[in-house]
C-alpha atoms as a PDB file:
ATOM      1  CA  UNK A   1       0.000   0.000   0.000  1.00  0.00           C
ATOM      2  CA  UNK A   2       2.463   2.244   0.994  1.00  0.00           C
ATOM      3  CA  UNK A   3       4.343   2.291  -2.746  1.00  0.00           C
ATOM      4  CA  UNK A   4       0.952   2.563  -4.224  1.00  0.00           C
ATOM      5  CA  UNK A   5       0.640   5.626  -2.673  1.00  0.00           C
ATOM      6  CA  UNK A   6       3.924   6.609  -3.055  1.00  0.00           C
ATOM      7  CA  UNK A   7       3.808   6.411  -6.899  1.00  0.00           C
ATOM      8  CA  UNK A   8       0.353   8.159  -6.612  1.00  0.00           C
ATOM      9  CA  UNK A   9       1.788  11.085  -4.967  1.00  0.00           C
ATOM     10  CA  UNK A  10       4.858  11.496  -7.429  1.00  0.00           C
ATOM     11  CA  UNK A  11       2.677  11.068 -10.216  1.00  0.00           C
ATOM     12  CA  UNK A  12       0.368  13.895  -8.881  1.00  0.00           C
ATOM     13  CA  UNK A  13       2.825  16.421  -7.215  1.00  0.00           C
ATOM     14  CA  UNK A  14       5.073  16.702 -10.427  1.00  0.00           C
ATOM     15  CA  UNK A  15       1.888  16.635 -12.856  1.00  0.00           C
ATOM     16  CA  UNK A  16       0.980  20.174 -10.517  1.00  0.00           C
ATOM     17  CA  UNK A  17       4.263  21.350  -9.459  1.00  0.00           C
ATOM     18  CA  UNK A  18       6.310  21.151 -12.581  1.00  0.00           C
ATOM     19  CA  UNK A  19       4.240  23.338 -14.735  1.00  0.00           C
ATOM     20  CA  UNK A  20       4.037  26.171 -11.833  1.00  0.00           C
ATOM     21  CA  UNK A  21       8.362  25.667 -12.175  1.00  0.00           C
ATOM     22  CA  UNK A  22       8.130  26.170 -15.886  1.00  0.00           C
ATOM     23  CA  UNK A  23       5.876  29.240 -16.171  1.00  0.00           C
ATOM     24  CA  UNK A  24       7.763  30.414 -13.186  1.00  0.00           C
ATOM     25  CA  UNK A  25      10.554  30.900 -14.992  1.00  0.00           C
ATOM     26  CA  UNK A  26       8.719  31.704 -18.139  1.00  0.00           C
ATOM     27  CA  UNK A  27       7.775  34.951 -16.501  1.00  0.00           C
ATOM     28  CA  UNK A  28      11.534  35.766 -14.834  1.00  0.00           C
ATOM     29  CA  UNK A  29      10.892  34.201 -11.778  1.00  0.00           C
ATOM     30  CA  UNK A  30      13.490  36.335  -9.070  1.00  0.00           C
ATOM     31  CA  UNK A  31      16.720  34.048  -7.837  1.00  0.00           C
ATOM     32  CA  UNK A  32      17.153  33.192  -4.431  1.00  0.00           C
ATOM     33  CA  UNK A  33      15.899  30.688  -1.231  1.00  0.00           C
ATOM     34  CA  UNK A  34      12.545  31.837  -1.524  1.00  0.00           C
ATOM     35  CA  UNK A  35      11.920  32.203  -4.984  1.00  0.00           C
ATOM     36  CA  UNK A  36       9.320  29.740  -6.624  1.00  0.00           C
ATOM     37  CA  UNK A  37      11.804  27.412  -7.648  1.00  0.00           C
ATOM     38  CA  UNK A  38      13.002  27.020  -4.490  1.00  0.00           C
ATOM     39  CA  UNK A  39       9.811  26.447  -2.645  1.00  0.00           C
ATOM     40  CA  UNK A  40       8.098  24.066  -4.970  1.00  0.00           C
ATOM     41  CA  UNK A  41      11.495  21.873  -5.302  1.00  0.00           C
ATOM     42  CA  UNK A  42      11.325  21.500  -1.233  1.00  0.00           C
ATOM     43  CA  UNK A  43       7.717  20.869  -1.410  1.00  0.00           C
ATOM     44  CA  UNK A  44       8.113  18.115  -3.991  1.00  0.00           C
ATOM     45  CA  UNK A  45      10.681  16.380  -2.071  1.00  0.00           C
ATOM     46  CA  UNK A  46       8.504  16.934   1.254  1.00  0.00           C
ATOM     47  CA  UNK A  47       5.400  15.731  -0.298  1.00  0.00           C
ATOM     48  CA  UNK A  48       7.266  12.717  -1.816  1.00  0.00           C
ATOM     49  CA  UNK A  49       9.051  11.749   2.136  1.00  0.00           C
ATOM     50  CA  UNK A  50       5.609  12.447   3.510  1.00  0.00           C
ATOM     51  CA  UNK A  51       3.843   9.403   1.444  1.00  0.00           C
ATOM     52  CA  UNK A  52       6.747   7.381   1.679  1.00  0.00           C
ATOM     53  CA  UNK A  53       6.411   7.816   5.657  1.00  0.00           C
ATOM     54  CA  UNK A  54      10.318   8.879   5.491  1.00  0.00           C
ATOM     55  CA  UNK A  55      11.224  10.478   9.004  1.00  0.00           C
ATOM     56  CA  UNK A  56      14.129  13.045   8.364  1.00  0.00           C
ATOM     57  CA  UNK A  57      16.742  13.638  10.744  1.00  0.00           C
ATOM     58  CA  UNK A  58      19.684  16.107  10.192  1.00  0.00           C
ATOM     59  CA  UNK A  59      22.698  16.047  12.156  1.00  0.00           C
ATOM     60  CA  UNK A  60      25.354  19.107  11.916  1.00  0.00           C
ATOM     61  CA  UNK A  61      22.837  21.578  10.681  1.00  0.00           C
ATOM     62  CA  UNK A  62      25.215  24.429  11.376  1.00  0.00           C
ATOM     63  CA  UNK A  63      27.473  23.451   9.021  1.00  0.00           C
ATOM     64  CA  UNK A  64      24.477  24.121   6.356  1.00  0.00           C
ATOM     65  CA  UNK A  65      26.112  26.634   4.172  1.00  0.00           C
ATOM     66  CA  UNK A  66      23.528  29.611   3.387  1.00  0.00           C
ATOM     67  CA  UNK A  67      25.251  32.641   3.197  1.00  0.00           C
ATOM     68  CA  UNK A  68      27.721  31.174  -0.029  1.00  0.00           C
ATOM     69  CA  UNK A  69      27.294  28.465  -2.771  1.00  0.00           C
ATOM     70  CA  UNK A  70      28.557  25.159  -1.596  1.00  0.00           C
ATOM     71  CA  UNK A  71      29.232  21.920  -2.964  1.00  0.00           C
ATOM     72  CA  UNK A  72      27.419  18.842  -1.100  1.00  0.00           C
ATOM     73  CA  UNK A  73      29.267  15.798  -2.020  1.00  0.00           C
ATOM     74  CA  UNK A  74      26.925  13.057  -0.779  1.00  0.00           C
ATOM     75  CA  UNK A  75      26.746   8.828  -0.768  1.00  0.00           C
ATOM     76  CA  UNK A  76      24.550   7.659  -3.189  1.00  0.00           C
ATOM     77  CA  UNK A  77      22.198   3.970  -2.366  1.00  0.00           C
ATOM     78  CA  UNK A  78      18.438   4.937  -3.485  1.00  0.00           C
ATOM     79  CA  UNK A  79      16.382   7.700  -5.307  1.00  0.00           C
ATOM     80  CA  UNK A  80      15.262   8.980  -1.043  1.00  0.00           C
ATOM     81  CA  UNK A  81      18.868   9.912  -0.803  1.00  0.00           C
ATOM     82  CA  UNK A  82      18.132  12.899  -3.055  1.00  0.00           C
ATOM     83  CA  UNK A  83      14.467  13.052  -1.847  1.00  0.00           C
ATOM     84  CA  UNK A  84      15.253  13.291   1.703  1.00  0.00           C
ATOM     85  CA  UNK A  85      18.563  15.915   0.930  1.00  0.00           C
ATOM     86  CA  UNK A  86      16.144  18.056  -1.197  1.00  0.00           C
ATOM     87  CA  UNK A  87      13.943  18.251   1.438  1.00  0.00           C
ATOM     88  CA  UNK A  88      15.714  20.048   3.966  1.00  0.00           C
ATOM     89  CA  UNK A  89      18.910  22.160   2.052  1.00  0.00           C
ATOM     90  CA  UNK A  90      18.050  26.148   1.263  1.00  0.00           C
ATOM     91  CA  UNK A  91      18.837  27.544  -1.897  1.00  0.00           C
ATOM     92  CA  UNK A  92      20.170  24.293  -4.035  1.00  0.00           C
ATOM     93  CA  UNK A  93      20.619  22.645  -7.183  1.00  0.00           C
ATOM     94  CA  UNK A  94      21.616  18.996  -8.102  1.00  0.00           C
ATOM     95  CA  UNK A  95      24.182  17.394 -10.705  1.00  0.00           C
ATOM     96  CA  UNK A  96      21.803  14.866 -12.476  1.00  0.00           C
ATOM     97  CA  UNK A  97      22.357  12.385 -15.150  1.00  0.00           C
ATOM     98  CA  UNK A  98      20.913  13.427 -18.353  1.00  0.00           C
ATOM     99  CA  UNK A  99      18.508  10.394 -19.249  1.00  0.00           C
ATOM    100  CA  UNK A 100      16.357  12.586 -16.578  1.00  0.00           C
ATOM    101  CA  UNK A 101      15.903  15.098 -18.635  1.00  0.00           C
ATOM    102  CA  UNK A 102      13.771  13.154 -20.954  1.00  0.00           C
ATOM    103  CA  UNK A 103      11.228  12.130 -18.642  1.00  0.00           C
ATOM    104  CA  UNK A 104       7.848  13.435 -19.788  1.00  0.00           C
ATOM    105  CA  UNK A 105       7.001  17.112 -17.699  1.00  0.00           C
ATOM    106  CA  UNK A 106       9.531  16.153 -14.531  1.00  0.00           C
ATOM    107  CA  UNK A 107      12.553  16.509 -17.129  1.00  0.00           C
ATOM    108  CA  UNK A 108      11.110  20.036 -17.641  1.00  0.00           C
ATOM    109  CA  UNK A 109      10.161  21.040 -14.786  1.00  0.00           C
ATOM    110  CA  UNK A 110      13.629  19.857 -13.207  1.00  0.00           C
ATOM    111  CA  UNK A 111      15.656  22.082 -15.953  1.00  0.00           C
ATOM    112  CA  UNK A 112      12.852  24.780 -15.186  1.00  0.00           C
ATOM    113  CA  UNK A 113      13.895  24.743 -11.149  1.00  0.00           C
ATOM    114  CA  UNK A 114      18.226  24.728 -12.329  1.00  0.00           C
ATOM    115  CA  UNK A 115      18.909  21.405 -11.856  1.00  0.00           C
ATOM    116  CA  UNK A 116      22.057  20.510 -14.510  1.00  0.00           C
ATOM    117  CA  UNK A 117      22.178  17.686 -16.261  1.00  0.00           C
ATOM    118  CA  UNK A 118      25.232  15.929 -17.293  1.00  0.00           C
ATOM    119  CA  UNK A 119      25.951  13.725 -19.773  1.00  0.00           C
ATOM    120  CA  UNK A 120      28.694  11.275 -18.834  1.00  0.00           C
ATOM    121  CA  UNK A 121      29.051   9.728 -22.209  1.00  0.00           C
ATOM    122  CA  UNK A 122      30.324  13.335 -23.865  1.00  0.00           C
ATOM    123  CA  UNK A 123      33.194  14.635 -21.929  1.00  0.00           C
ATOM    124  CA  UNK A 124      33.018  17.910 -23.665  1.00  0.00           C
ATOM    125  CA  UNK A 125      29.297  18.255 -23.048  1.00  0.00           C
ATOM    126  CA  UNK A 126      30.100  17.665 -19.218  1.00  0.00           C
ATOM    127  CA  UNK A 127      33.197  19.826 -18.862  1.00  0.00           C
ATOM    128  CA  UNK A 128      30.652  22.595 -20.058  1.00  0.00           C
ATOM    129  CA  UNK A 129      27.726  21.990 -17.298  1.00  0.00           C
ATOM    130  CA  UNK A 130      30.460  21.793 -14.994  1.00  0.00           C
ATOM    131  CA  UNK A 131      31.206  25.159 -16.377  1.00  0.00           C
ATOM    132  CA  UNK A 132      27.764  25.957 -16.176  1.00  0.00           C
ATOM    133  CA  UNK A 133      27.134  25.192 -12.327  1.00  0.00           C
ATOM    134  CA  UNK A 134      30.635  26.509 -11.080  1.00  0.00           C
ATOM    135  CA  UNK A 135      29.042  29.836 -12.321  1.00  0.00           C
ATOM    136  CA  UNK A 136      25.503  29.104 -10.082  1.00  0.00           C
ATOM    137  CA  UNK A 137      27.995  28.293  -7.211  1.00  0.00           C
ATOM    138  CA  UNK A 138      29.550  31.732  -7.419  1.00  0.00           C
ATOM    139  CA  UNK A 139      26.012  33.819  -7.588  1.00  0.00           C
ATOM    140  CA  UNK A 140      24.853  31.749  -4.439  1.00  0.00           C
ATOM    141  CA  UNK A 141      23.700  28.524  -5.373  1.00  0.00           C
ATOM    142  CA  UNK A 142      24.535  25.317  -3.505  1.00  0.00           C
ATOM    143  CA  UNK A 143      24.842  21.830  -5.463  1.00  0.00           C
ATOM    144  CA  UNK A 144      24.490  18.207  -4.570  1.00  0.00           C
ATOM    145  CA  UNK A 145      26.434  15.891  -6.558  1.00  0.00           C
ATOM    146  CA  UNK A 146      26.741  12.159  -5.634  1.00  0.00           C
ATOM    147  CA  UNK A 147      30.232  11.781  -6.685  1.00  0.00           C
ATOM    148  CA  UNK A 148      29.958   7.498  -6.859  1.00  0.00           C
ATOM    149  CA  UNK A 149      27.424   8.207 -10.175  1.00  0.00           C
ATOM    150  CA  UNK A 150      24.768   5.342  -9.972  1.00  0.00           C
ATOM    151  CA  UNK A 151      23.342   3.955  -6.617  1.00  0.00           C
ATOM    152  CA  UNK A 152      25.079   1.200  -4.892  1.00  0.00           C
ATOM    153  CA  UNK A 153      23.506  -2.143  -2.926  1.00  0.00           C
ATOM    154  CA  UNK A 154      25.027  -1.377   0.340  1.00  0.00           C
ATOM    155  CA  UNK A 155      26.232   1.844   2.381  1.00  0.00           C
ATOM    156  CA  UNK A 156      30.193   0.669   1.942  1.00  0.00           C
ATOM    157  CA  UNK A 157      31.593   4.033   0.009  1.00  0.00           C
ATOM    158  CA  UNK A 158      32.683   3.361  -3.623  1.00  0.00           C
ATOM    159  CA  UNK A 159      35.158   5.306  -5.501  1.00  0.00           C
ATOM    160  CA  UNK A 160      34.789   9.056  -6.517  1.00  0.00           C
ATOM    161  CA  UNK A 161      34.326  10.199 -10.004  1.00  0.00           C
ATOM    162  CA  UNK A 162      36.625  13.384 -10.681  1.00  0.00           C
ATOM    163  CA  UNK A 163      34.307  15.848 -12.063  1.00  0.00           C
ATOM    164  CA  UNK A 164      32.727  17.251  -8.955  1.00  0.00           C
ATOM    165  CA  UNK A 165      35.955  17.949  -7.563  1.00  0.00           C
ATOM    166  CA  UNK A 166      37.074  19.787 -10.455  1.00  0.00           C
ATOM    167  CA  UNK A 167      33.532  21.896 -10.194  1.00  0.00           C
ATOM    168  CA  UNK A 168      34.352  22.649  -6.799  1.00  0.00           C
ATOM    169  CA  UNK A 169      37.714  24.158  -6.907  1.00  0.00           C
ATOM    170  CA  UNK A 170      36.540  25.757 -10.175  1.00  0.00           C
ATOM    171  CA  UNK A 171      33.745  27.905  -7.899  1.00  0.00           C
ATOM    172  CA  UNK A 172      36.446  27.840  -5.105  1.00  0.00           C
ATOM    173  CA  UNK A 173      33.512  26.726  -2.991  1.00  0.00           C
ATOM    174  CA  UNK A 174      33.635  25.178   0.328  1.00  0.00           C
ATOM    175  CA  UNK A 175      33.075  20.909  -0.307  1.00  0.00           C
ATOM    176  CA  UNK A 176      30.341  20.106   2.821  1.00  0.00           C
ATOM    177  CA  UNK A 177      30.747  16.078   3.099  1.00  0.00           C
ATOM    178  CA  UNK A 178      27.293  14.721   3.157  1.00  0.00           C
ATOM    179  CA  UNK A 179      26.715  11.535   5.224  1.00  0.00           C
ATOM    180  CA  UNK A 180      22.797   9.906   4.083  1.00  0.00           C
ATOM    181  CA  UNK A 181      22.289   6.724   6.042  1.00  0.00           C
ATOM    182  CA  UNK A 182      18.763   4.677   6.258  1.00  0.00           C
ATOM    183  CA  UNK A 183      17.298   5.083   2.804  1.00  0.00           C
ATOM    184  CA  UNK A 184      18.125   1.626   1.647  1.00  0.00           C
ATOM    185  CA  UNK A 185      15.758   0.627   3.944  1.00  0.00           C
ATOM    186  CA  UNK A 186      12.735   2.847   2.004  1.00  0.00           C
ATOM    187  CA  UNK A 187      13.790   1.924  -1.406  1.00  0.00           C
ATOM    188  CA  UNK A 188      16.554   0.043  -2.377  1.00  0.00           C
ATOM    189  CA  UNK A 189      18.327   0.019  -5.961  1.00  0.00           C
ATOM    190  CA  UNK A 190      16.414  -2.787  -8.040  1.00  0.00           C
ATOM    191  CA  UNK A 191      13.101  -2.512  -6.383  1.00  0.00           C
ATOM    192  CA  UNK A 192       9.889  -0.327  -6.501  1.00  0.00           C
ATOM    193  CA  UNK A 193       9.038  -1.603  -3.009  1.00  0.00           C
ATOM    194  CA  UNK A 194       8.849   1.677  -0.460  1.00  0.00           C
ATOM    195  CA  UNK A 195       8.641   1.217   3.148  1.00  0.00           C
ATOM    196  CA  UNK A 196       8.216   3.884   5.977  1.00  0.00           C
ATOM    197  CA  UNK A 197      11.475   4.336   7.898  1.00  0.00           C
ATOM    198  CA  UNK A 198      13.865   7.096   9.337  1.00  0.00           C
ATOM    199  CA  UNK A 199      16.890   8.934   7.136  1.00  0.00           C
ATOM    200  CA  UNK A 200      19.766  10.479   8.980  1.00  0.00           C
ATOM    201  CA  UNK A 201      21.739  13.381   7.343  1.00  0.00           C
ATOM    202  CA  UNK A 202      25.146  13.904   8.379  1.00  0.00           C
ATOM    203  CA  UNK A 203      26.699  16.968   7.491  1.00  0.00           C
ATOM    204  CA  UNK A 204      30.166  16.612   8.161  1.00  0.00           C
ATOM    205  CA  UNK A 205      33.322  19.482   8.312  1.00  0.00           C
ATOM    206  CA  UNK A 206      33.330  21.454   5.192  1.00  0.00           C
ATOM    207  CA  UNK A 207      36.543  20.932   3.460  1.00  0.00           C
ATOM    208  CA  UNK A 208      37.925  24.648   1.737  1.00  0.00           C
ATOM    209  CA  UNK A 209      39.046  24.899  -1.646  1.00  0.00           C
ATOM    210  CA  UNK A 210      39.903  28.107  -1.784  1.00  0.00           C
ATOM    211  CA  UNK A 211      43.811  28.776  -3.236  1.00  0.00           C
ATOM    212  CA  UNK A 212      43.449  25.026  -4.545  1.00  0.00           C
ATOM    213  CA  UNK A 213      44.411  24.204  -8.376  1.00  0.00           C
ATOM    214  CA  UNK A 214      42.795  21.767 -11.281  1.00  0.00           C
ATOM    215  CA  UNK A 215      45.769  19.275 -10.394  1.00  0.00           C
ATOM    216  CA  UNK A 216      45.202  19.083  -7.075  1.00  0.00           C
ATOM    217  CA  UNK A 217      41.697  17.411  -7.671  1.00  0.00           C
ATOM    218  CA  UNK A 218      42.724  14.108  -6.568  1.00  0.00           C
ATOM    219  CA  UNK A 219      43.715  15.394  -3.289  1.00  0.00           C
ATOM    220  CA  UNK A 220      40.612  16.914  -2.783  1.00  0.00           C
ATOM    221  CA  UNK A 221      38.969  13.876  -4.129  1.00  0.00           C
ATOM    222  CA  UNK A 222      40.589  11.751  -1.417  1.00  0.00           C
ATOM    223  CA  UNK A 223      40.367  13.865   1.202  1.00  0.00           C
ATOM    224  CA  UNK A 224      36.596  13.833   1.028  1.00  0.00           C
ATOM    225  CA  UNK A 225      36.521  10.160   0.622  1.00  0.00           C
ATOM    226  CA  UNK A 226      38.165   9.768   3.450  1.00  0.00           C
ATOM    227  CA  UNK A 227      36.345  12.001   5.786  1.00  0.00           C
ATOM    228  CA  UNK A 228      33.193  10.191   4.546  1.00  0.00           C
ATOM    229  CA  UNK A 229      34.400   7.117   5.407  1.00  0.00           C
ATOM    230  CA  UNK A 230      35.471   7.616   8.375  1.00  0.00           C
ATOM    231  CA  UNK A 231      32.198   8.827   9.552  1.00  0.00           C
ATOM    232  CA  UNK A 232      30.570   5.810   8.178  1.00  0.00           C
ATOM    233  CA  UNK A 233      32.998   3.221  10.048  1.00  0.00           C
ATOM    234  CA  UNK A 234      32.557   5.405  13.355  1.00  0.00           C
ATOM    235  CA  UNK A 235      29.087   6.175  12.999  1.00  0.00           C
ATOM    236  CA  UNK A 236      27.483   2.639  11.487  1.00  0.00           C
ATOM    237  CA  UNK A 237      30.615   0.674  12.200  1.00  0.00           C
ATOM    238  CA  UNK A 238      30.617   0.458   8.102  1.00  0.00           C
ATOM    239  CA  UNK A 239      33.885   0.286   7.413  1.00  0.00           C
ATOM    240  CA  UNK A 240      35.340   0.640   3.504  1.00  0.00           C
ATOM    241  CA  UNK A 241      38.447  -0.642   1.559  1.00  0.00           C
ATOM    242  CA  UNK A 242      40.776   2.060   0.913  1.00  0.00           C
ATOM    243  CA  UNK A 243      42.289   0.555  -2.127  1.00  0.00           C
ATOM    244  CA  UNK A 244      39.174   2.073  -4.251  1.00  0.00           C
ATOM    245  CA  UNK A 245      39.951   5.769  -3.562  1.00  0.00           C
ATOM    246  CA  UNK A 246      43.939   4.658  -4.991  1.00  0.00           C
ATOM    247  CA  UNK A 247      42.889   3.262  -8.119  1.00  0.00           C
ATOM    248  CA  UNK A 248      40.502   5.975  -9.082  1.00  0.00           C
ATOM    249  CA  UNK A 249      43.677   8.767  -7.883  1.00  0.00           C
ATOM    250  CA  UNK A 250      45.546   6.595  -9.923  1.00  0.00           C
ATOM    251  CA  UNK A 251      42.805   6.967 -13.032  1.00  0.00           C
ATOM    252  CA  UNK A 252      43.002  10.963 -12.158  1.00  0.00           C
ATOM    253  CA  UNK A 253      46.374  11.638 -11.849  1.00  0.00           C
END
């Protein structure tokens, strides 16, 4: 029951929200935390955690950045994670994969509210929406990236794809390590099955990348990966392989 209502919610909050996004921004729509945008993004996401019976709890909420754009590098192990993330960051964006884009009215209405798309098959065509949301991080703009790209089966941290580590020394933004725990247990990868249940949210340390080059991306990369996993082993007792983090530096070198 509860993923038939679930579905029946998403189905209904995007088929009223998006087009309010799109016309929104149609008619110049102002920037900023409360801008239309804004609100109807957190509403979606609240609306969607509310059928779902997905309790939110955030831990480090002072470390929310709101008065500079930020990168939030989070783990990545079911669609909530972005649900539940959306649900309680002020003014945001996300790093999505571009086969969104072409779902019927949500693909709009996501472009329509700034999220940027990425396509990960065209290197050229990424390196230029990086481009694109290094520029939203300097006006103000936060963005969550899930730097592992697809969802994994378990909450054991997988190695780091470069790019959002390039975007965030680009903007010279602060990198806010973004802990999501319990959201396996609402909807894991392979299944439609949603079940009520509680999400943490750690925000960890931000990391600074301010005075830090292009080739010093790996270091940045690591350093992220490591402060993630350490918070996993000490938090969930989920401890991770560090021989992941070395090939991928090894990739990115």
């Amino acid at each position: 029951m509860r993923t038939v209502i679930t579905l029946f919610t998403v189905l209904v909050a995007t088929a009223i929200l998006a087009p309010i996004v799109i016309v929104a921004r149609m008619f110049g729509s102002r920037e900023g935390e409360g801008s239309v945008p804004q609100r109807v993004m957190r509403l979606w996401a609240r609306t969607l955690n509310w059928a779902a019976g997905a309790k939110i709890r955030v831990h480090g909420a002072e470390r929310i950045e709101r008065t500079r754009g930020a990168i939030y590098v989070a783990n990545h192990v079911s669609w909530f994670d972005i649900f539940a993330i959306a649900a309680v960051l002020p003014r945001y964006s996300f790093i999505a994969k571009s086969e969104l884009r072409r779902i019927p009215l949500f693909g709009l209405g996501a472009e329509a509210a700034g999220i940027v798309f990425i396509d990960r098959e065209n290197r050229k065509s990424a390196f230029e929406s990086y481009k694109t949301a290094a520029a939203e991080v300097q006006r103000g703009r936060s963005v969550v990236v899930c730097p592992e790209g697809t969802r994994g089966r378990d909450y054991h941290l997988r190695p780091f794809k470069k790019g959002p580590f390039v975007l965030a020394i680009a903007a010279q933004a602060p990198v806010i390590p973004t802990l999501i725990h319990g959201t396996i247990d609402i909807m894991r990868k392979g299944s439609f099955f949603v079940r009520s249940g509680t999400v943490d949210i750690h925000f960890l340390e931000p990391i600074e990348t301010a005075g830090l080059t292009y080739e010093q991306r790996a270091e940045l990369m690591e350093r992220v990966w490591r402060r993630m996993a350490d918070a996993m082993r000490d938090l969930y007792g989920i401890g991770t392989n560090e021989f992941p983090i070395a090939r991928e530096r090894e990739r990115t070198a």
